[in-house]
PDB file of N, CA and C in Angstrom:
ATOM      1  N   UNK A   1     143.464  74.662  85.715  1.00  0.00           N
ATOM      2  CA  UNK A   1     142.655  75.659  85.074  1.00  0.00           C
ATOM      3  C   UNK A   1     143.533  76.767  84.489  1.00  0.00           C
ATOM      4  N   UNK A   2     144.485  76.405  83.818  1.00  0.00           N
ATOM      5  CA  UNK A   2     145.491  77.419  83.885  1.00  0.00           C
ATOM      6  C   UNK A   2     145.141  77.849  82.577  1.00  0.00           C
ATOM      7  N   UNK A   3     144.815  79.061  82.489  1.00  0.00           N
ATOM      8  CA  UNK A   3     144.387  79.580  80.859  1.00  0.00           C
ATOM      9  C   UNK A   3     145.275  80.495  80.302  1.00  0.00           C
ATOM     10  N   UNK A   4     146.036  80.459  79.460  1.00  0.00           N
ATOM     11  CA  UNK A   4     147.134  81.871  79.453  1.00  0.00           C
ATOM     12  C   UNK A   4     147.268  81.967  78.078  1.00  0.00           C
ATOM     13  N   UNK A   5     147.027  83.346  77.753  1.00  0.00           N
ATOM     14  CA  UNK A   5     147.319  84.193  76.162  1.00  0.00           C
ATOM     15  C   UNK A   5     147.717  85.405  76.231  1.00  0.00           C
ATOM     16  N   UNK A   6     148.306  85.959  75.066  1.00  0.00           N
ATOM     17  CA  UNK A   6     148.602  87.369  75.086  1.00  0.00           C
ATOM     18  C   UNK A   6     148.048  88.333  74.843  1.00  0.00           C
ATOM     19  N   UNK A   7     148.333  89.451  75.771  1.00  0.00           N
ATOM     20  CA  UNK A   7     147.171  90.228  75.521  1.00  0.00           C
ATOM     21  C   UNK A   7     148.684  92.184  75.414  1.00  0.00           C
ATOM     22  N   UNK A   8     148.354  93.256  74.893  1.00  0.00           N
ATOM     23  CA  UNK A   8     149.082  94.271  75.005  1.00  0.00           C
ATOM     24  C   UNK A   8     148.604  94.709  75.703  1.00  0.00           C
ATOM     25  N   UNK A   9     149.286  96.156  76.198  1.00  0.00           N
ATOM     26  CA  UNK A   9     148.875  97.385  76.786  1.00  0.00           C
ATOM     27  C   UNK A   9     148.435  98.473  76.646  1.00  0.00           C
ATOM     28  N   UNK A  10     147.341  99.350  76.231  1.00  0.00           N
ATOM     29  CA  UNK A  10     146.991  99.984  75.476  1.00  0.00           C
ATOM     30  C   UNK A  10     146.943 101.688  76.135  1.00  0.00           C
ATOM     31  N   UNK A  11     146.836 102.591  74.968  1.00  0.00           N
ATOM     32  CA  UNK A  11     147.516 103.970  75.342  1.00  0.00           C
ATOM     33  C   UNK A  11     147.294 104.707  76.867  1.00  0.00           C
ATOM     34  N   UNK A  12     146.053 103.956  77.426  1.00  0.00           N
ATOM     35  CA  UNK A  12     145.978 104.385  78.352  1.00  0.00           C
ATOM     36  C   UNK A  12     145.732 103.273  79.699  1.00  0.00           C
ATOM     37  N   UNK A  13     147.373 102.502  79.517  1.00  0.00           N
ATOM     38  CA  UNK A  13     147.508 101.482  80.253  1.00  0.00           C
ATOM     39  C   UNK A  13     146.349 100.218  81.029  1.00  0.00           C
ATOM     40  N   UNK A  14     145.349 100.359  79.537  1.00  0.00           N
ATOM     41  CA  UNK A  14     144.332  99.401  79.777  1.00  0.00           C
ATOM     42  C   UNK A  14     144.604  98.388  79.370  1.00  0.00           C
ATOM     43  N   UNK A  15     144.288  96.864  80.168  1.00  0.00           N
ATOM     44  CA  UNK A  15     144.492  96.092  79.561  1.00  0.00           C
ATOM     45  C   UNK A  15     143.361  94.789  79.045  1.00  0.00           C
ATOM     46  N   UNK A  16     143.447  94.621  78.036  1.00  0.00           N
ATOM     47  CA  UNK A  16     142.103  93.811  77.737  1.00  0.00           C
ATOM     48  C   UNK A  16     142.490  92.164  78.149  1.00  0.00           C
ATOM     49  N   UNK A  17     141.169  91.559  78.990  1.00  0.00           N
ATOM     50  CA  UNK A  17     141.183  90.262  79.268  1.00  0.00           C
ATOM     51  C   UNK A  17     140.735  89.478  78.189  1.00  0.00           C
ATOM     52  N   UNK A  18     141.179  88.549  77.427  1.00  0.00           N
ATOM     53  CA  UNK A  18     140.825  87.592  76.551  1.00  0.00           C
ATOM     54  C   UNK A  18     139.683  87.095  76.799  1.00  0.00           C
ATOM     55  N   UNK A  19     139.115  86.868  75.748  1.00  0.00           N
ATOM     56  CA  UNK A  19     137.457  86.123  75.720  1.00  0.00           C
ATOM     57  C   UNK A  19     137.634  84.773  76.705  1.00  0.00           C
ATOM     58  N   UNK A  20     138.527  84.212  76.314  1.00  0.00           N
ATOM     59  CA  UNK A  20     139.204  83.086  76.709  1.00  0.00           C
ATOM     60  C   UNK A  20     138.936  82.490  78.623  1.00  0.00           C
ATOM     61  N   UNK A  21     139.869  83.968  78.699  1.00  0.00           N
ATOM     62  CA  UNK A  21     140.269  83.624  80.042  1.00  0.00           C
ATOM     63  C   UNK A  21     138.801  84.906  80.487  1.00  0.00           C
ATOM     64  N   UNK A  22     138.015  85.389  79.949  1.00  0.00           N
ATOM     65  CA  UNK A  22     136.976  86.098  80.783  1.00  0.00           C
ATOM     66  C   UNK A  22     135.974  84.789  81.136  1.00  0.00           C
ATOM     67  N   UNK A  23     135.694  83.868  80.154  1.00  0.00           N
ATOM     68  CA  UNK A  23     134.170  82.784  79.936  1.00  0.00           C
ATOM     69  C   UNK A  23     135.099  81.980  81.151  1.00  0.00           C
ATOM     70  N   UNK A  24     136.365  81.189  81.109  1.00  0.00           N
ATOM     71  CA  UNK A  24     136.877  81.036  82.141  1.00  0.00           C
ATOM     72  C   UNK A  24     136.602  80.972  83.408  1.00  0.00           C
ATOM     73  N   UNK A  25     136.904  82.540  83.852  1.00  0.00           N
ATOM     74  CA  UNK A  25     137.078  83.239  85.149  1.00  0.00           C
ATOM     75  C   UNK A  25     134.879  83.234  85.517  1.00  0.00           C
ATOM     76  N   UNK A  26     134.356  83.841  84.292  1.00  0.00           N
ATOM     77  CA  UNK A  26     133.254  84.088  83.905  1.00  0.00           C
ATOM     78  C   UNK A  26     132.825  85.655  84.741  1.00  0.00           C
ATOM     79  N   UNK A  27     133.779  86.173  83.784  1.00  0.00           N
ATOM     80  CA  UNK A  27     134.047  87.964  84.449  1.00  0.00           C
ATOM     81  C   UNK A  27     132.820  88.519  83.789  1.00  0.00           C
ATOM     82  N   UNK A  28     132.375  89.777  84.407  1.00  0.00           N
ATOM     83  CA  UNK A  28     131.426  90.277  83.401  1.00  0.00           C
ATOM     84  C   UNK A  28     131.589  92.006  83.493  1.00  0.00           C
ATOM     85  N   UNK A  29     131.479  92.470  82.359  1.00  0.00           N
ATOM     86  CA  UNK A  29     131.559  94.549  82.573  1.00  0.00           C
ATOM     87  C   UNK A  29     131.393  94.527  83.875  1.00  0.00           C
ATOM     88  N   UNK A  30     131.861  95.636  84.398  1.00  0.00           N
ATOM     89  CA  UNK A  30     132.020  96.285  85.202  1.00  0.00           C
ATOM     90  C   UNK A  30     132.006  95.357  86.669  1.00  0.00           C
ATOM     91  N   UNK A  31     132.613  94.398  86.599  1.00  0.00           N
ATOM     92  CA  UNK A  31     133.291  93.817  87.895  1.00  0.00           C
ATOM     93  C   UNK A  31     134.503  94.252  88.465  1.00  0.00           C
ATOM     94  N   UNK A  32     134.540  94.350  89.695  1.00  0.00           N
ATOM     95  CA  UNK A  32     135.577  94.781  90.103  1.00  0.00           C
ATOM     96  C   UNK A  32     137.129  93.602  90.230  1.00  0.00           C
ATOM     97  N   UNK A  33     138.380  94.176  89.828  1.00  0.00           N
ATOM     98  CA  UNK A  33     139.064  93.386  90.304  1.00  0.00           C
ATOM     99  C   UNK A  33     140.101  94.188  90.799  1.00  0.00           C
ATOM    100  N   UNK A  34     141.457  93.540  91.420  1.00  0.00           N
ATOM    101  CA  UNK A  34     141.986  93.686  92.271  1.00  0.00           C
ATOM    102  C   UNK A  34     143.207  93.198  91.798  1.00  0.00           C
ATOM    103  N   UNK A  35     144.195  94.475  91.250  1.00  0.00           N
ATOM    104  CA  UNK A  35     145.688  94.049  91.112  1.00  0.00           C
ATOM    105  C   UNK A  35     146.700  94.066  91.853  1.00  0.00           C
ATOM    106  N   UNK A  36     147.135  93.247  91.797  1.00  0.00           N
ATOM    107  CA  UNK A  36     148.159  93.328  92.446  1.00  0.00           C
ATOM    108  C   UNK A  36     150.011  92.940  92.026  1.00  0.00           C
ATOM    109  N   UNK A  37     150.869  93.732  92.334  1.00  0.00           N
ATOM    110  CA  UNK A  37     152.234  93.611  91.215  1.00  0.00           C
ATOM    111  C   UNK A  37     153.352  92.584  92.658  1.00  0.00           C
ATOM    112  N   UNK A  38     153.713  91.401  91.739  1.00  0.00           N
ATOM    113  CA  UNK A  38     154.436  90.241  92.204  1.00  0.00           C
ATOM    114  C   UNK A  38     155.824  90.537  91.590  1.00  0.00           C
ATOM    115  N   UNK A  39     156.885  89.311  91.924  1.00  0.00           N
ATOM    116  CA  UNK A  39     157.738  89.340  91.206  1.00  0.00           C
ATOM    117  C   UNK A  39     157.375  88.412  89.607  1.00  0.00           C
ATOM    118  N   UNK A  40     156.017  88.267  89.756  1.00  0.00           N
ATOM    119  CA  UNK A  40     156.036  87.160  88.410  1.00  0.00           C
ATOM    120  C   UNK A  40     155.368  87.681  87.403  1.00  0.00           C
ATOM    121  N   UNK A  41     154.663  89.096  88.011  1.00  0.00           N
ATOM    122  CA  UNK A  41     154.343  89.936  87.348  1.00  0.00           C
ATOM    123  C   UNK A  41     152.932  90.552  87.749  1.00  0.00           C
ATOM    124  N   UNK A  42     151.806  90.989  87.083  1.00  0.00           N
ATOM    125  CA  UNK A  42     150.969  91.400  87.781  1.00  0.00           C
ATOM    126  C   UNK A  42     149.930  90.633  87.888  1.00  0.00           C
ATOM    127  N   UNK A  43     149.238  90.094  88.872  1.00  0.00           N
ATOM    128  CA  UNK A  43     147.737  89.306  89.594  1.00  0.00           C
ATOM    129  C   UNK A  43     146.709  89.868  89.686  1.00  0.00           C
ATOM    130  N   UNK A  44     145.623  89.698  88.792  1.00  0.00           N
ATOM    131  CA  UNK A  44     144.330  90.514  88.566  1.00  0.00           C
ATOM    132  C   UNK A  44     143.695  89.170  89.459  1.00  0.00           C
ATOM    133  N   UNK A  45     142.799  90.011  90.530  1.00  0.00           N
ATOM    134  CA  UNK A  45     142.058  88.628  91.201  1.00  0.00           C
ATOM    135  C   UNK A  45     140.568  89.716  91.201  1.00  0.00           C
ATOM    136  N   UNK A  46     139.073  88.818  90.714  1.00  0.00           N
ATOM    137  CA  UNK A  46     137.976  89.032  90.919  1.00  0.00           C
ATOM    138  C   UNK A  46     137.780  89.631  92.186  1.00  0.00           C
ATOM    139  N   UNK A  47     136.776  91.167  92.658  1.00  0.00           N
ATOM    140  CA  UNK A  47     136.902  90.878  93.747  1.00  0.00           C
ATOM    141  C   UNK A  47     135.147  91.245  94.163  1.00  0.00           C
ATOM    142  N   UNK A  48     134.534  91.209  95.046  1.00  0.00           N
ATOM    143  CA  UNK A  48     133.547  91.699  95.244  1.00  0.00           C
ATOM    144  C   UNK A  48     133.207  92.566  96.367  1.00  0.00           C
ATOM    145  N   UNK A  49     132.290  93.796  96.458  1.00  0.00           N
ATOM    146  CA  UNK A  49     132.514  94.837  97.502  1.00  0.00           C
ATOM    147  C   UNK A  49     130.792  94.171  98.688  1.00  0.00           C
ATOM    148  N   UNK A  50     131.587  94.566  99.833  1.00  0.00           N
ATOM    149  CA  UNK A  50     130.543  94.307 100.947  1.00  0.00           C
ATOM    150  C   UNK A  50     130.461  94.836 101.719  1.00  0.00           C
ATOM    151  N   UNK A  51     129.006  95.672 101.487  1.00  0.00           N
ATOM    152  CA  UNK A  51     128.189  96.506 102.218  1.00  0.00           C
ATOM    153  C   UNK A  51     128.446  96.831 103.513  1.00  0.00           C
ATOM    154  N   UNK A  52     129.831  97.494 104.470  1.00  0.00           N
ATOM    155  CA  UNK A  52     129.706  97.803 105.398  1.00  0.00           C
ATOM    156  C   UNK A  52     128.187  97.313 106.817  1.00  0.00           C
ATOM    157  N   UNK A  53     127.582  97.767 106.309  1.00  0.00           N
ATOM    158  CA  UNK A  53     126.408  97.647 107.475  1.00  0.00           C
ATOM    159  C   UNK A  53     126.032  95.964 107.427  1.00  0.00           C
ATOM    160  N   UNK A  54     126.190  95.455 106.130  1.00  0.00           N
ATOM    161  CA  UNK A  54     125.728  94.040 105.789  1.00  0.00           C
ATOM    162  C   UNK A  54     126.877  93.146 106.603  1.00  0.00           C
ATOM    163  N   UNK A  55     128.226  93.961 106.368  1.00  0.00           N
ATOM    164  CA  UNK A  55     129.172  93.367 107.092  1.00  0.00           C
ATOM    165  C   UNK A  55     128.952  93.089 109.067  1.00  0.00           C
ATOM    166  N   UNK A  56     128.588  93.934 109.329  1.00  0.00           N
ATOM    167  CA  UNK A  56     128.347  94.374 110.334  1.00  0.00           C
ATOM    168  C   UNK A  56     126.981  94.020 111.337  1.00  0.00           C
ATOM    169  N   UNK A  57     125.834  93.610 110.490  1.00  0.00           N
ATOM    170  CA  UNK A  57     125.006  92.681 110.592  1.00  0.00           C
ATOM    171  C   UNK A  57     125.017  91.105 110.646  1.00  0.00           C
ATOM    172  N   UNK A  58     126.258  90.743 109.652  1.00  0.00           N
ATOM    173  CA  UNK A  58     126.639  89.538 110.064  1.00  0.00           C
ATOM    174  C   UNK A  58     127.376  89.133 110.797  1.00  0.00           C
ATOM    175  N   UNK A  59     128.307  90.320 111.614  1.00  0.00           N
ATOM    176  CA  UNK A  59     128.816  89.640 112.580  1.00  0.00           C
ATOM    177  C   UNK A  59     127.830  90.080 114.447  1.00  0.00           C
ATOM    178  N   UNK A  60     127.161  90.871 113.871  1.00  0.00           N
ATOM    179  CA  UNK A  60     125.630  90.698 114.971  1.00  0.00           C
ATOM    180  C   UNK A  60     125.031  89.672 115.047  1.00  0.00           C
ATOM    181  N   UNK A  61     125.054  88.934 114.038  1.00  0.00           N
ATOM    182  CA  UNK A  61     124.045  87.533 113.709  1.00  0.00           C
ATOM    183  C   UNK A  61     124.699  86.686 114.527  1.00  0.00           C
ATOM    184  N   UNK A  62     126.150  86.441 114.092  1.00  0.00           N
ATOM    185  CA  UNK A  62     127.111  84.994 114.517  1.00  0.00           C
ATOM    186  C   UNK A  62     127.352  85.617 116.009  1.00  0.00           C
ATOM    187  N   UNK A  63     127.406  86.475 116.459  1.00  0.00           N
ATOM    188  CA  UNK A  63     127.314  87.094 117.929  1.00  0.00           C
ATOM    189  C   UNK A  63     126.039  86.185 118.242  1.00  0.00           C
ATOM    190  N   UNK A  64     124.984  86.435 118.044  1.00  0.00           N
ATOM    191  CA  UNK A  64     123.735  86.273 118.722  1.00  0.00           C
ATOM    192  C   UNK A  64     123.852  84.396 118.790  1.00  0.00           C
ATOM    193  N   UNK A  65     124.505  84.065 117.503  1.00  0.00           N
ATOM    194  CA  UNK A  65     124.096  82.589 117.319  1.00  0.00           C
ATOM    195  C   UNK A  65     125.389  81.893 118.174  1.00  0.00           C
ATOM    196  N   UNK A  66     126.136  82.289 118.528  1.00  0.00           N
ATOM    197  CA  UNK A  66     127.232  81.518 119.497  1.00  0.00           C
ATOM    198  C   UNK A  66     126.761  82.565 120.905  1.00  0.00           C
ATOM    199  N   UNK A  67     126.057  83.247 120.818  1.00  0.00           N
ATOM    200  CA  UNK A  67     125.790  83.482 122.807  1.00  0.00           C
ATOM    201  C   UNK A  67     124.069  83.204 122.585  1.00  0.00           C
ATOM    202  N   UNK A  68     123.514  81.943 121.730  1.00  0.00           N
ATOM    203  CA  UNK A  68     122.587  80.666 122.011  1.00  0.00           C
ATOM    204  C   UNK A  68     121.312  81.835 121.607  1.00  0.00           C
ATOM    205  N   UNK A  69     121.378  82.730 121.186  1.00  0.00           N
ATOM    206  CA  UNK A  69     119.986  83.798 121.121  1.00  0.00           C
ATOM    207  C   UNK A  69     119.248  83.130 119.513  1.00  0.00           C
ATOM    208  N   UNK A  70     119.105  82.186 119.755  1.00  0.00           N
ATOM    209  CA  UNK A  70     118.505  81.643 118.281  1.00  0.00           C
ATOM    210  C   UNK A  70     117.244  81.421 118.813  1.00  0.00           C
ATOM    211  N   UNK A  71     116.036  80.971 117.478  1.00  0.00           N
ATOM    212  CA  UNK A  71     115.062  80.639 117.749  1.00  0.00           C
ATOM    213  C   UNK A  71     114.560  79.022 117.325  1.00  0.00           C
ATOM    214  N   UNK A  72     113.817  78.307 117.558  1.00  0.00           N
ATOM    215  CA  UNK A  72     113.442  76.841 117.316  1.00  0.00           C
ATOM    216  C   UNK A  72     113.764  76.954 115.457  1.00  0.00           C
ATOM    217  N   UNK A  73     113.421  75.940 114.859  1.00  0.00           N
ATOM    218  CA  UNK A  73     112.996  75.861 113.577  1.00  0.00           C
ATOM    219  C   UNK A  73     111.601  75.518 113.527  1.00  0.00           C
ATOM    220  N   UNK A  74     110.956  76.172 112.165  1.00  0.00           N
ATOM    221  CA  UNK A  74     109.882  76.245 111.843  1.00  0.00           C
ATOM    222  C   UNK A  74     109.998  75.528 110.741  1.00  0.00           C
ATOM    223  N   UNK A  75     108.138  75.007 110.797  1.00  0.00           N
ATOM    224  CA  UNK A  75     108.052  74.252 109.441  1.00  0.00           C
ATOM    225  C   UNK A  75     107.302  75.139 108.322  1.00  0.00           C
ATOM    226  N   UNK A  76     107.010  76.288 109.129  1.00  0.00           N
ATOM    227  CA  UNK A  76     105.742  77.802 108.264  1.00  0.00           C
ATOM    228  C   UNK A  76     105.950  78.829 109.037  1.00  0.00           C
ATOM    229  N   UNK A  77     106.020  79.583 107.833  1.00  0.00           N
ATOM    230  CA  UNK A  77     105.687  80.836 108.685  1.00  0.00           C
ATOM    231  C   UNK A  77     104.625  81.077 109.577  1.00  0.00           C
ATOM    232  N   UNK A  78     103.399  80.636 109.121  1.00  0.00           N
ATOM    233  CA  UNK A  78     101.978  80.690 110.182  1.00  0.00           C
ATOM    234  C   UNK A  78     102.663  80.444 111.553  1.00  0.00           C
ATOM    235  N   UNK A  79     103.394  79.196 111.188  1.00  0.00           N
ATOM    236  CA  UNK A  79     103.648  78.434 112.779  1.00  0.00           C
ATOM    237  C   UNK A  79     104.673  79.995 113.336  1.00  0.00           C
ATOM    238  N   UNK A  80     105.795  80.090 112.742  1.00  0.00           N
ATOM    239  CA  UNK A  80     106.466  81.376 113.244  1.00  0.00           C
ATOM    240  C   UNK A  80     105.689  82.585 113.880  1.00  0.00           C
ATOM    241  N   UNK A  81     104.632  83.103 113.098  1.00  0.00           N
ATOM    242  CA  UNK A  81     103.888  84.240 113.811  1.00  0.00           C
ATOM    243  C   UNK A  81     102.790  83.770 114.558  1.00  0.00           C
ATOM    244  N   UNK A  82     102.380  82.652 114.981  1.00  0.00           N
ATOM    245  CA  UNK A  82     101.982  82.223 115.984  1.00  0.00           C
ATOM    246  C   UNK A  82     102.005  81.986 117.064  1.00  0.00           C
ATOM    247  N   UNK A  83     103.758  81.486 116.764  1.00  0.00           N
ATOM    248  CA  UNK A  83     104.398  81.845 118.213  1.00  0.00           C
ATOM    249  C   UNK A  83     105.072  82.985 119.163  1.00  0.00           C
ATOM    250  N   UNK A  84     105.154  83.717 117.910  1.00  0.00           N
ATOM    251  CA  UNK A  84     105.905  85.448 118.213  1.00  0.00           C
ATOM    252  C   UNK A  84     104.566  86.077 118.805  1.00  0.00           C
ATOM    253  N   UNK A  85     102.999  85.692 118.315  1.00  0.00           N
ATOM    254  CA  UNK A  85     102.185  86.266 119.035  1.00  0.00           C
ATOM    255  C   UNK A  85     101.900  85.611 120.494  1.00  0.00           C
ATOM    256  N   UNK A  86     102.343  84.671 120.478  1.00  0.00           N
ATOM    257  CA  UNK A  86     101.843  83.795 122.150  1.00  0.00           C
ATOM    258  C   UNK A  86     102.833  84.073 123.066  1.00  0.00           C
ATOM    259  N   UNK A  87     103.875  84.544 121.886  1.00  0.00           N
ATOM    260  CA  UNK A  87     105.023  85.040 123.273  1.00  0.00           C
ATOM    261  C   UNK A  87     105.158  86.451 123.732  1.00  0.00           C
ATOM    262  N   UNK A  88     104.305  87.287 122.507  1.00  0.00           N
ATOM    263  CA  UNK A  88     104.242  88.821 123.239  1.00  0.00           C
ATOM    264  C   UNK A  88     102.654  89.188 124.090  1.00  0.00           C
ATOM    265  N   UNK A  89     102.084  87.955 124.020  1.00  0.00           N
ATOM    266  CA  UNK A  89     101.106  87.714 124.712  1.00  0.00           C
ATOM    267  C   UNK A  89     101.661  87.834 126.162  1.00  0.00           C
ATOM    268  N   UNK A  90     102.481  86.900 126.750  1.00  0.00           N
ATOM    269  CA  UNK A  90     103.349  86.156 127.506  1.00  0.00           C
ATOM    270  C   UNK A  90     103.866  87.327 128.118  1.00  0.00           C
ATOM    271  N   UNK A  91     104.153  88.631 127.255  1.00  0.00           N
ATOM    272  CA  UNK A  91     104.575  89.685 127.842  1.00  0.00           C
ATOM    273  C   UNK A  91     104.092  90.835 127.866  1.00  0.00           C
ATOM    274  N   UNK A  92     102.558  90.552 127.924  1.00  0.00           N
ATOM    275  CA  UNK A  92     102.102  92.231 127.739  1.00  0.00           C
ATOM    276  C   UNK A  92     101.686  93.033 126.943  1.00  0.00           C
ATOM    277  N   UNK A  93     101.958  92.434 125.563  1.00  0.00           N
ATOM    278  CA  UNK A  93     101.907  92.851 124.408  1.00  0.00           C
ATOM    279  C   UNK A  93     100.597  92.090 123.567  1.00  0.00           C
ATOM    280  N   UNK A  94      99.705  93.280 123.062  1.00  0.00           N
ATOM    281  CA  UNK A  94      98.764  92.966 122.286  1.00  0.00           C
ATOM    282  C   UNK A  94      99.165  92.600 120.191  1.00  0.00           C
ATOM    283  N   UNK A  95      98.881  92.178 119.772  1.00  0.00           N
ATOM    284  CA  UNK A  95      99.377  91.968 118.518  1.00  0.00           C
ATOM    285  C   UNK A  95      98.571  92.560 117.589  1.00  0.00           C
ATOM    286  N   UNK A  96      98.808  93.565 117.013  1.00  0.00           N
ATOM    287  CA  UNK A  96      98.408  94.513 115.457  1.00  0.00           C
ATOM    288  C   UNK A  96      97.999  93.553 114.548  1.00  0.00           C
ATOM    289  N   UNK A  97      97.272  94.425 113.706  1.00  0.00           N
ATOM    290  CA  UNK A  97      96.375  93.509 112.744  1.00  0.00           C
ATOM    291  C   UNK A  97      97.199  93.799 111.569  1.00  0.00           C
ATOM    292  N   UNK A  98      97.736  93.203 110.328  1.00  0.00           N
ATOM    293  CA  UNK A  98      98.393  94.053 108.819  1.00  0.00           C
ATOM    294  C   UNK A  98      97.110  94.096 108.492  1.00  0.00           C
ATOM    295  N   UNK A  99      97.256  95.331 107.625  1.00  0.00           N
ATOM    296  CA  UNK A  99      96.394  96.361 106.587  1.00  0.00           C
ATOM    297  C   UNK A  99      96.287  95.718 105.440  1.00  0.00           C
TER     298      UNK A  99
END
């Protein structure tokens, strides 16, 4: 996939990515990337930003799912809140009506 053309440097050390190598990569405005300076010269790599808390939720998830805290699979949701109500039944808990 090696796509390579020339491109300059412009007055305020911007540099433009070729149509070429953007449809390519399939970059779009305002994506973030990530340079970095080699001996072969400089490495623009795509990068994408992740949400702290989202981060942090997923490793709550894979916590829960390797110490076995999962639930059956469902074939419906009906079936899902059917059973979330028979099980807070199970504990005491009356189940709210949605509005």
């Amino acid at each position: 996939m090696a796509v390579s053309t020339l491109t300059k440097v412009g007055p305020k050390y911007q540099v433009v990515i070729p149509k070429k190598v953007r449809q390519t990569l399939r970059l779009n405005i305002g994506d973030l990337m990530e340079a970095t300076a080699s001996r072969e010269g400089i490495l623009l790599k795509p990068k994408v930003l992740v949400d702290r808390d989202l981060e942090q939720a997923l490793a709550e998830a894979e916590a829960d799912v390797k110490a076995g805290r999962v639930s059956k699979p469902y074939r419906s949701a009906r079936a899902l809140v059917r059973d979330a109500i028979r099980a807070g039944r199970r504990h005491g808990h009356r189940a709210r009506k949605a509005h």
